[in-house]
Protein backbone atom coordinates (compact mmCIF):
# COMPACT_ATOMS: atom_id res chain seq x y z
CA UNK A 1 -15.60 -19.22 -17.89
CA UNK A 2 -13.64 -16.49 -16.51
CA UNK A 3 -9.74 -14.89 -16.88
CA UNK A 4 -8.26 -14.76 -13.70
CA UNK A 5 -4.90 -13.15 -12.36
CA UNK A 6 -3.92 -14.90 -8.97
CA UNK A 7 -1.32 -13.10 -6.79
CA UNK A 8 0.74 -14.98 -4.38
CA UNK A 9 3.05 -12.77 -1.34
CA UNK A 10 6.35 -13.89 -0.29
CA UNK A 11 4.43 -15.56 2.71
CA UNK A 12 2.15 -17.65 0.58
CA UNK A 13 4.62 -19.04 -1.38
CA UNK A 14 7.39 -19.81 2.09
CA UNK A 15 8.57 -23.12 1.67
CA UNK A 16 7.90 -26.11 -0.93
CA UNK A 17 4.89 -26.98 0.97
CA UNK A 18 3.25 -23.62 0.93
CA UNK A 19 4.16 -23.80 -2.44
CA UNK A 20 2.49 -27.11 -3.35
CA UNK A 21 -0.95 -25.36 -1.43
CA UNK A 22 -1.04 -22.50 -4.09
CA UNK A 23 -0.67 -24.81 -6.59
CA UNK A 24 -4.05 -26.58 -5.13
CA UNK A 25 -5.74 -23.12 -5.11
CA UNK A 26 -4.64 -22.73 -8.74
CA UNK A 27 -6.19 -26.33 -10.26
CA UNK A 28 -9.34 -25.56 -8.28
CA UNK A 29 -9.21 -22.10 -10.70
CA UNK A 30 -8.49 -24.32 -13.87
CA UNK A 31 -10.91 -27.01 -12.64
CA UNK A 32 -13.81 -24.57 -12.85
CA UNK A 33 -13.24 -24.14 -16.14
CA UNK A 34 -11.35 -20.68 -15.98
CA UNK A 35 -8.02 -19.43 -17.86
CA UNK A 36 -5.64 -18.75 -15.06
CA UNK A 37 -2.28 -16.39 -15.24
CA UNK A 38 -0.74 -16.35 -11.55
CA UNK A 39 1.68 -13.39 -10.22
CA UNK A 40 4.29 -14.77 -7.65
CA UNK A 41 6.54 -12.83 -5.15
CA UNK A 42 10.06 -14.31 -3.30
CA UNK A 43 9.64 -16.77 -0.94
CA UNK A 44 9.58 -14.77 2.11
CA UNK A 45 12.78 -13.25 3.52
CA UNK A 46 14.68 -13.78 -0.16
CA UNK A 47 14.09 -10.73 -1.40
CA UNK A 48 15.54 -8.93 2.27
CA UNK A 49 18.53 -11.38 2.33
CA UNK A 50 19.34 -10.41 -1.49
CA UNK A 51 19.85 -6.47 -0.22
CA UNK A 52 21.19 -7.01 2.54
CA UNK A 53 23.99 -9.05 -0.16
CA UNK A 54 24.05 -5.30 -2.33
CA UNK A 55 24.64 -3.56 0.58
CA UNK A 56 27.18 -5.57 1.92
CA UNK A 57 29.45 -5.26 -1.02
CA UNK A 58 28.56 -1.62 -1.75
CA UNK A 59 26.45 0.52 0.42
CA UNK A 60 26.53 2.88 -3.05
CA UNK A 61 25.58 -0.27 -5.50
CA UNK A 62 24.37 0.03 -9.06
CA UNK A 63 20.62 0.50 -8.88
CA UNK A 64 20.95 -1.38 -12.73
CA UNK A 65 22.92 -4.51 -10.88
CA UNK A 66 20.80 -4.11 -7.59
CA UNK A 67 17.72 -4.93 -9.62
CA UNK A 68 19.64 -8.01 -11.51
CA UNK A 69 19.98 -9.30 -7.91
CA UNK A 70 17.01 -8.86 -6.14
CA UNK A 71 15.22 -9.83 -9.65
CA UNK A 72 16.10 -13.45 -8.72
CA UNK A 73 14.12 -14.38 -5.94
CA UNK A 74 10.83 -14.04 -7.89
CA UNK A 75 12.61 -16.30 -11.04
CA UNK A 76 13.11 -19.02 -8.72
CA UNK A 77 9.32 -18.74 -7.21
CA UNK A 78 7.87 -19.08 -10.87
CA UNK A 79 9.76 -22.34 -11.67
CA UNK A 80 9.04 -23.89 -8.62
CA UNK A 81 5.57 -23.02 -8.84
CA UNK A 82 5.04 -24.36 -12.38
CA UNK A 83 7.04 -27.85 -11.37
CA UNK A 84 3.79 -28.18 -8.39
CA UNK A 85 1.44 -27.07 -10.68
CA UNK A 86 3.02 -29.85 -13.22
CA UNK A 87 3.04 -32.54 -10.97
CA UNK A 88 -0.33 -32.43 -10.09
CA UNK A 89 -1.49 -32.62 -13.86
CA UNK A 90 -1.50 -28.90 -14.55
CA UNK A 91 -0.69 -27.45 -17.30
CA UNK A 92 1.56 -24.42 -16.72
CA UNK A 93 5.00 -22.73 -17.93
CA UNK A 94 7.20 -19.74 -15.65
CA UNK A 95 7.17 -16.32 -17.09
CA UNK A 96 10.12 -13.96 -16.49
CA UNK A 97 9.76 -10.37 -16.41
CA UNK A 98 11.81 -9.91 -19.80
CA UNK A 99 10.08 -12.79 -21.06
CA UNK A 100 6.48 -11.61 -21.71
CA UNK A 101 7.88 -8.91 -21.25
CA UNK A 102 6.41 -6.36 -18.45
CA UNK A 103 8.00 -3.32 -20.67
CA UNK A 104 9.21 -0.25 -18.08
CA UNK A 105 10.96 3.30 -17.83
CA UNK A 106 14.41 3.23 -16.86
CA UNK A 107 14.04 3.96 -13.17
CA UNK A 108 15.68 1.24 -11.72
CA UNK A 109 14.84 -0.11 -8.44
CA UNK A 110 11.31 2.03 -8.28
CA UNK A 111 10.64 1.50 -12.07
CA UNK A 112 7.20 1.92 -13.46
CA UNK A 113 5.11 -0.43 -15.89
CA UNK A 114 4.47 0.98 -19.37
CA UNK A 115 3.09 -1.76 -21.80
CA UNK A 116 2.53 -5.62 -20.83
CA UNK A 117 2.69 -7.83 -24.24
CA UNK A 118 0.13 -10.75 -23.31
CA UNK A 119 -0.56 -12.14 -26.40
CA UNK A 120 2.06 -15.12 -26.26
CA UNK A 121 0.27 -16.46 -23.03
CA UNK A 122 -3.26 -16.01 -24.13
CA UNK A 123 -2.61 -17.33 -27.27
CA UNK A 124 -1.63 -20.27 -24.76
CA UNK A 125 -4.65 -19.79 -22.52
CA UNK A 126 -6.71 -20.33 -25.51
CA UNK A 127 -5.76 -23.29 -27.41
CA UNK A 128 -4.25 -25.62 -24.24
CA UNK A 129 -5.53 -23.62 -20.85
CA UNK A 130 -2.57 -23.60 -20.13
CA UNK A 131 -1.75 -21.22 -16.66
CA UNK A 132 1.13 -18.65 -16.85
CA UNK A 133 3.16 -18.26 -14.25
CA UNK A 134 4.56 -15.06 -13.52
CA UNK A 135 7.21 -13.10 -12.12
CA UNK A 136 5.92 -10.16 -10.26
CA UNK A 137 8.00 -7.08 -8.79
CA UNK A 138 10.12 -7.02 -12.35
CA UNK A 139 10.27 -6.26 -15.91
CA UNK A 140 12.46 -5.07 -18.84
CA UNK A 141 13.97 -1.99 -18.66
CA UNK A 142 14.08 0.49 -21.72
CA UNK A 143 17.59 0.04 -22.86
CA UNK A 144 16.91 -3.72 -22.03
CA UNK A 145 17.78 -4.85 -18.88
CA UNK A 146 15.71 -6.28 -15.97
CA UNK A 147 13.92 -3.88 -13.96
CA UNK A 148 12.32 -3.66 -10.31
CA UNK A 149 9.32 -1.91 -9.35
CA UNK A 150 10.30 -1.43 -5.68
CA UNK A 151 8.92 -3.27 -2.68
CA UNK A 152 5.67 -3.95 -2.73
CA UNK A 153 6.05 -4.55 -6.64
CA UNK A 154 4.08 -7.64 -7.07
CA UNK A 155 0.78 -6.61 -6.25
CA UNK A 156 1.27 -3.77 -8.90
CA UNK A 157 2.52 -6.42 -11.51
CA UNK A 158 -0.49 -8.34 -10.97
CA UNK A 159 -2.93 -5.54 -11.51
CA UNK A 160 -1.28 -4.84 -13.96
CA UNK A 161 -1.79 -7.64 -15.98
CA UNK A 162 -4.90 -8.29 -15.10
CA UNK A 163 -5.96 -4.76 -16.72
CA UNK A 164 -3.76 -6.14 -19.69
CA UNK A 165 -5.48 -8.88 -19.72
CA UNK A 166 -9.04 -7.74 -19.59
CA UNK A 167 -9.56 -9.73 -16.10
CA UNK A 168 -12.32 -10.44 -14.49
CA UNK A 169 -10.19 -10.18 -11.29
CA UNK A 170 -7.76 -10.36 -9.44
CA UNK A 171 -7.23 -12.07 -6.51
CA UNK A 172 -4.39 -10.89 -3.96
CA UNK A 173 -3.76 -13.62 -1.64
CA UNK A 174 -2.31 -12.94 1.41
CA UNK A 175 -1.43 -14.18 5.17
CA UNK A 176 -4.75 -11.94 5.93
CA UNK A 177 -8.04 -13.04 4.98
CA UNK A 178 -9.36 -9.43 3.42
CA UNK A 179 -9.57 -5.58 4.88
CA UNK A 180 -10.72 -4.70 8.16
CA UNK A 181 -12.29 -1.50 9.55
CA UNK A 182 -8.68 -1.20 11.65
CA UNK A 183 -6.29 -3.14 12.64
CA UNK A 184 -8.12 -6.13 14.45
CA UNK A 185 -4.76 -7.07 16.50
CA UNK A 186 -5.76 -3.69 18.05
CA UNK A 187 -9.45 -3.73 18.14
CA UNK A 188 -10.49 -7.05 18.51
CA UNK A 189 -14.02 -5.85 17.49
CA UNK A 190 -13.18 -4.96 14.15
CA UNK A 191 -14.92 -6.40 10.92
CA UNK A 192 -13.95 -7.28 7.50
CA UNK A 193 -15.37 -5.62 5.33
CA UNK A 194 -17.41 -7.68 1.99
CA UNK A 195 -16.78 -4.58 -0.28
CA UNK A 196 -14.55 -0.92 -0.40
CA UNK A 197 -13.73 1.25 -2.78
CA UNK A 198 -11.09 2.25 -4.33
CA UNK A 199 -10.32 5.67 -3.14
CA UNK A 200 -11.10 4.29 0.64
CA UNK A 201 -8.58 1.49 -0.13
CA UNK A 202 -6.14 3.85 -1.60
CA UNK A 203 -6.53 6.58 1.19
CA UNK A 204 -6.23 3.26 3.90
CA UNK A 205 -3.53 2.22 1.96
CA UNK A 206 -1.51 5.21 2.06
CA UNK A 207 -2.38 6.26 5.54
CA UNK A 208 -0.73 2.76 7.17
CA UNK A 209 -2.76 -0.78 6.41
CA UNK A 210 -0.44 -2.78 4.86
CA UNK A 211 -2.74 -4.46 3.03
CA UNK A 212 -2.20 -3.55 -0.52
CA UNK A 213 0.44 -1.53 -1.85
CA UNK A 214 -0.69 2.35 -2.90
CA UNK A 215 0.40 1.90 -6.42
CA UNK A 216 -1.45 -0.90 -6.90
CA UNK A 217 -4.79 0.57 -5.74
CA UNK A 218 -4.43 3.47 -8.22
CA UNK A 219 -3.75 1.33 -11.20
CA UNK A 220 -7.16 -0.56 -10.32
CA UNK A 221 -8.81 2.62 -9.66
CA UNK A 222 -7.30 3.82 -13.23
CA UNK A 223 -8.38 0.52 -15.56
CA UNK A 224 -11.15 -0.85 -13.28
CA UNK A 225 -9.67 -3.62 -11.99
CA UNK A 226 -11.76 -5.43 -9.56
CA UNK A 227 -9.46 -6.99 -6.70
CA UNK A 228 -10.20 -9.19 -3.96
CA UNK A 229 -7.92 -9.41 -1.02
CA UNK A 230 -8.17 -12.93 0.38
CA UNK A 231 -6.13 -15.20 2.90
CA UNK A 232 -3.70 -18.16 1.49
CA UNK A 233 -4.70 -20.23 4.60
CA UNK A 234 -8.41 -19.49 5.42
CA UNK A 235 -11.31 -20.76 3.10
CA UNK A 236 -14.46 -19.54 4.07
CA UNK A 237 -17.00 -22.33 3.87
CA UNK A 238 -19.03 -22.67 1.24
CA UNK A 239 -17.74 -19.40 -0.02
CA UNK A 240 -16.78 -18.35 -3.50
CA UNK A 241 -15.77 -15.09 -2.22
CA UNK A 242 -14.58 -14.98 0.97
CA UNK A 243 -12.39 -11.95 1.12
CA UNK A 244 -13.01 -8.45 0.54
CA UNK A 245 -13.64 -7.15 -3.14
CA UNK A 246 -12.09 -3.40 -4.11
CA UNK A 247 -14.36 -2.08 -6.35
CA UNK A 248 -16.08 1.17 -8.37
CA UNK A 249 -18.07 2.99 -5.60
CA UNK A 250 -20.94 2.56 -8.24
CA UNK A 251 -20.54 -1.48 -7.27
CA UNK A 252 -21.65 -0.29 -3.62
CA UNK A 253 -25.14 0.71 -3.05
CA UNK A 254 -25.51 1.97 0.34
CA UNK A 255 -22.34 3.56 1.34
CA UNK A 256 -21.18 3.68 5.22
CA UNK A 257 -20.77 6.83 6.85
CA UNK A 258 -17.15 5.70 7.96
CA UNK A 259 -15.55 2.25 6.12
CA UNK A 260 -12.43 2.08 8.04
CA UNK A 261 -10.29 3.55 10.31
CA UNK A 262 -6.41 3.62 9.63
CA UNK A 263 -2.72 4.58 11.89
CA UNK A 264 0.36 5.31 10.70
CA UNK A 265 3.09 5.71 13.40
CA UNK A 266 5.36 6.70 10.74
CA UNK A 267 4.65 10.43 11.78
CA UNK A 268 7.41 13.33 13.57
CA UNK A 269 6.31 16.69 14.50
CA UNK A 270 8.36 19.48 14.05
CA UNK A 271 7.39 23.09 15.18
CA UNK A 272 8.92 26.55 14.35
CA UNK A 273 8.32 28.61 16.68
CA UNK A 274 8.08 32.55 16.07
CA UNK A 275 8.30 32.85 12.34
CA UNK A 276 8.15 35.97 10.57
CA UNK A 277 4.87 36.58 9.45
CA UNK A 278 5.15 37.54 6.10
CA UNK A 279 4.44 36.59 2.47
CA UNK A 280 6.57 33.83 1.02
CA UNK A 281 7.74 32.53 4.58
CA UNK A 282 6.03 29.36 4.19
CA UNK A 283 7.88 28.45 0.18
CA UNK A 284 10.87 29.64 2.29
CA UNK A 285 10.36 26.70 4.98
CA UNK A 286 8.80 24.02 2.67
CA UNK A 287 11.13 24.61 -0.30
CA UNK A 288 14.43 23.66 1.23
CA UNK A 289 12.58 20.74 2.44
CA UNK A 290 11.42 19.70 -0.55
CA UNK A 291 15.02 20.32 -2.02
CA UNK A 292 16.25 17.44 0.34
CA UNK A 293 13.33 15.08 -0.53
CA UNK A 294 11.76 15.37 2.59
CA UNK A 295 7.68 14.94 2.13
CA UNK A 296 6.11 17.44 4.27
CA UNK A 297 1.97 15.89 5.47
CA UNK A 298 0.00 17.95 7.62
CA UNK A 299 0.38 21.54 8.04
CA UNK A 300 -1.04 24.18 10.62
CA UNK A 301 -0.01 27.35 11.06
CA UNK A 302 -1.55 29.87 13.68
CA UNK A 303 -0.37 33.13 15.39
CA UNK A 304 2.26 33.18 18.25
CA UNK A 305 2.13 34.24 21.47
CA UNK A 306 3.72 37.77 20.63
CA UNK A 307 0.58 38.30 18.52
CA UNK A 308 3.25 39.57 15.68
CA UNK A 309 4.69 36.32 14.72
CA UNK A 310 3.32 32.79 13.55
CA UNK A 311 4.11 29.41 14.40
CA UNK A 312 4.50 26.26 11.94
CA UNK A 313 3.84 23.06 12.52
CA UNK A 314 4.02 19.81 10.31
CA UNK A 315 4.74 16.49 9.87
CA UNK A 316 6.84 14.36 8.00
CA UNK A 317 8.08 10.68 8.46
CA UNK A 318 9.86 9.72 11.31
CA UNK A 319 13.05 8.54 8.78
CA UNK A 320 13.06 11.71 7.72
CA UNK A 321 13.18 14.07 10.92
CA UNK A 322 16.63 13.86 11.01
CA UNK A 323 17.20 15.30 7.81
CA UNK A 324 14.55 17.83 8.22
CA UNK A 325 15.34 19.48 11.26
CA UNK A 326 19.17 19.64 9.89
CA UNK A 327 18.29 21.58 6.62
CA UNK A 328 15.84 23.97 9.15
CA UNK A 329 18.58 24.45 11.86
CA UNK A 330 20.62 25.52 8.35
CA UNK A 331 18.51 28.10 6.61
CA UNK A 332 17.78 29.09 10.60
CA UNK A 333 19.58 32.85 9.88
CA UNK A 334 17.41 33.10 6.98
CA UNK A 335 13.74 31.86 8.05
CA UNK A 336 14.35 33.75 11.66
CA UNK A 337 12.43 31.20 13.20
CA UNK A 338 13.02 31.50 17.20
CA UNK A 339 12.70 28.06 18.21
CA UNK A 340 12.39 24.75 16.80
CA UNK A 341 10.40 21.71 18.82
CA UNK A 342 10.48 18.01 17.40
CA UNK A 343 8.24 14.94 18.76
CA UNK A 344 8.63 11.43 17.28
CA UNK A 345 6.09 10.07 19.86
CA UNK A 346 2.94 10.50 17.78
CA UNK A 347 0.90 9.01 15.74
CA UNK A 348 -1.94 10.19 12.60
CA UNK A 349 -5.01 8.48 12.70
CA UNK A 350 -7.79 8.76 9.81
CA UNK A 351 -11.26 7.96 9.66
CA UNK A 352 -12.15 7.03 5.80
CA UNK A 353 -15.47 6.78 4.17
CA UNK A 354 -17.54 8.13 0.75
CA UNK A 355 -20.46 8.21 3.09
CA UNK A 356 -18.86 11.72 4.30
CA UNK A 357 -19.25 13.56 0.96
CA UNK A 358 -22.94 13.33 1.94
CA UNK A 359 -23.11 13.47 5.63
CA UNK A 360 -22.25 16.25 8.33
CA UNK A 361 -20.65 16.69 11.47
CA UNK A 362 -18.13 13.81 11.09
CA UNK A 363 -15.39 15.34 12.03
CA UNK A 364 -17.26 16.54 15.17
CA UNK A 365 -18.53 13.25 16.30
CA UNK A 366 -14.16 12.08 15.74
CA UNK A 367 -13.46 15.66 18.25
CA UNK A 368 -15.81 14.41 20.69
CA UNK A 369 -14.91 10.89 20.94
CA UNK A 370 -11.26 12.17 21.61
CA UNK A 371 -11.89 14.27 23.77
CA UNK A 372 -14.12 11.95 26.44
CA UNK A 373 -11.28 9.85 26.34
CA UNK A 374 -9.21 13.06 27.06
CA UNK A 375 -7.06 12.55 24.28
CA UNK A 376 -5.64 15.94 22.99
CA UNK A 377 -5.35 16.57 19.18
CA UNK A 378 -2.42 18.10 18.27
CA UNK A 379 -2.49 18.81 14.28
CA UNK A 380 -5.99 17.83 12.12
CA UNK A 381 -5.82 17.83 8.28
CA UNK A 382 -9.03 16.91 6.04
CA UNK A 383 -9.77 15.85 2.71
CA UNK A 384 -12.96 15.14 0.94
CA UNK A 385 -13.56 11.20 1.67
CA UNK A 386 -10.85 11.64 5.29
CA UNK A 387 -10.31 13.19 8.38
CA UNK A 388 -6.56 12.68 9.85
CA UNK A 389 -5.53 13.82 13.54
CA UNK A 390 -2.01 13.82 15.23
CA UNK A 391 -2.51 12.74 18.86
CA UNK A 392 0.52 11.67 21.25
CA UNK A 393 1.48 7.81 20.46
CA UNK A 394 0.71 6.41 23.62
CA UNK A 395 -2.96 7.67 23.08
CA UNK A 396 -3.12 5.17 19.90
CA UNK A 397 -5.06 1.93 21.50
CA UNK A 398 -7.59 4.19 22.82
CA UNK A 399 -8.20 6.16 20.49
CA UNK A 400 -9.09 3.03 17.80
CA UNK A 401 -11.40 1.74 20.02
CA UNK A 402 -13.36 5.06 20.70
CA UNK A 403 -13.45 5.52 17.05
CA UNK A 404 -14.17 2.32 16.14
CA UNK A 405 -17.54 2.29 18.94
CA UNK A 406 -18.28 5.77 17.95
CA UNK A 407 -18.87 5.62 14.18
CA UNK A 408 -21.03 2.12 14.63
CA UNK A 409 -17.99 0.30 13.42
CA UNK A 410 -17.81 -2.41 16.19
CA UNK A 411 -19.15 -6.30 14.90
CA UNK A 412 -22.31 -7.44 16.44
């Protein structure tokens, strides 16, 4: 007998009927013998329709009475949920955020877990089995009222209790049946993978799959959480575990070279074009950016043209370039920048893999499988498991593919 945490997305849980197939998945949990605590999202497009309500009233709303809206949609999920559950002879009872409660910090509308009190509902596990439904994305603020954790929020709620409840794992169900080495709607080649880690799953995460949310991935990396990603509608056959398990790289014991490849197209480039070259000119460009909460990614800065100046270049999110090129045009008198150049039309791709603390030349064999295709890099930023290049958007089909081919990726 195990302990379980089953997570449920806003697409999984849709309509009544979708709702009444989780509750299947659940009793064939409980009917193994194991003690069960689910994690539910809004059915999907609540949660939207509920801000879209805030901002309608108040484009400047209470973040405090913002999350007491948007709270709701996962309150009606849980009781609906333990009425299917019911009716098919299972045991089970709904779980608010304040109820358990998921204690957090006062930062409402991004707020962050602190303390989960689970002893209620395994002292319920325990004597009847019975299965706790609960509502993820919320808790109970500081000073006592309900809390969000932003979107996403659910997937960190349920790791989170699973690490408060000593787990075994936790299961993320999805409308995708695990993690691919890219995005197989591109690259129709691409395989799922039986087992990453989680600092490949956190760098994939961050860098564009939308597979997990980023905070979840480092609470599992922090309390050793094992997670499986696995699809709501696909069953493997004859499969216990048919999606892909996130685990300690120690669970792994022959790492790939390359695990995945991710895309964000979330990415602007903005160049500054004869710069002083002097100490203190780059905290003079990055601070002000920084000041308006614009996050600056990759950065390269070489000499210009004149031979006595230097040129900047960098990204930052494509909501942002607005914002970012104002506050540069601003402090323009006092950085004495000559010219400033902006794309939107790119895109950062990463290859990801542990294999590459203890391999050479993969960066190389990424440059040369770019360049056959004759697909100029623009900007290249590393790391020790990554290597990220900016190449022009309409390069970003291609460039999976030769990727994928080149580091052996590509299924059988």
């Amino acid at each position: 007998m195990a302990r379980l945490v089953l997570k449920f997305g806003g697409t999984s849980v849709g309509d009544p009927e979708r709702i009444k197939n989780v509750a299947r998945k659940v009793k064939q949990e409980v009917d193994k013998g194991h003690q069960v605590a689910v994690v539910v999202s809004a059915m999907s497009g609540v949660t939207n329709q509920l801000v879209e309500y805030c901002r309608a009233i108040s484009p400047l709303y209470d973040a405090r009475e913002y999350d007491a809206v948007v709270a709701s949609g996962e309150q009606v999920t849980t009781g609906l949920l333990a009425i299917a559950l019911q009716e098919i002879g299972i045991g089970a009872r709904s779980w608010q955020g304040w109820q358990l409660p998921i204690l957090t910090d006062d930062v409402h509308a991004k707020a962050r877990i602190q303390r989960i009190d689970t002893r209620e509902i395994v002292r319920r596990m325990e004597e009847s089995g019975e299965v706790a439904v609960v509502a993820g994305f919320q808790g109970l603020s500081e000073r006592g009222r309900i809390s969000t954790l932003g979107r996403g929020g659910s997937d960190t709620s349920a790791v989170a209790l699973a690490a408060a409840l000593n787990a075994e794992r936790c299961d993320i169900y999805t409308d995708v049946d695990g993690v691919y080495t890219t995005d197989p709607r591109i690259v129709t080649k691409a395989r799922k993978l039986a087992r990453i880690t989680y600092e490949e799953m956190l760098e994939m995460a961050s860098l564009g799959a939308k597979v997990l949310q980023t905070r979840s991935v480092e609470m599992a990396m922090k309390h050793r959480v094992r997670v499986q990603v696995l699809s709501t509608f696909e069953q493997a056959a004859g499969s216990d575990l048919p999606g892909t398990l996130v685990v300690d790289e120690d669970e792994i014991v022959e790492q790939e070279l390359v695990s995945g490849i991710a895309y964000s197209r979330d990415e602007a480039k903005i160049t500054l074009i004869g710069v002083e070259d002097r100490p203190g000119v780059a905290a003079s460009i990055f601070g002000p950016l920084a000041d308006a909460a614009v996050n600056v990614d990759m950065i390269v800065q070489n000499v210009s043209e004149d031979g006595r100046t230097t040129d900047m270049t960098f990204t930052v999110g494509k909501a942002d370039l607005a914002r970012g090129v104002q506050v540069l045009e601003k402090a323009k008198d006092h950085l004495k920048y000559r010219k400033l150049l902006q794309d939107s039309n790119v895109v950062k791709i990463s290859v990801i893999g542990v294999g590459m603390r203890s391999h050479a030349g993969v960066a190389q064999r990424m440059f040369k499988a770019l360049a056959d295709r004759g697909i100029n890099i623009q900007v290249i930023s590393t790391s020790e498991i990554k290597v990220s290049v900016l190449v022009a958007e309409e390069y970003t089909e291609l460039a999976l593919r030769a990727l994928h081919t080149a580091y052996g990726l590509d299924q059988a």
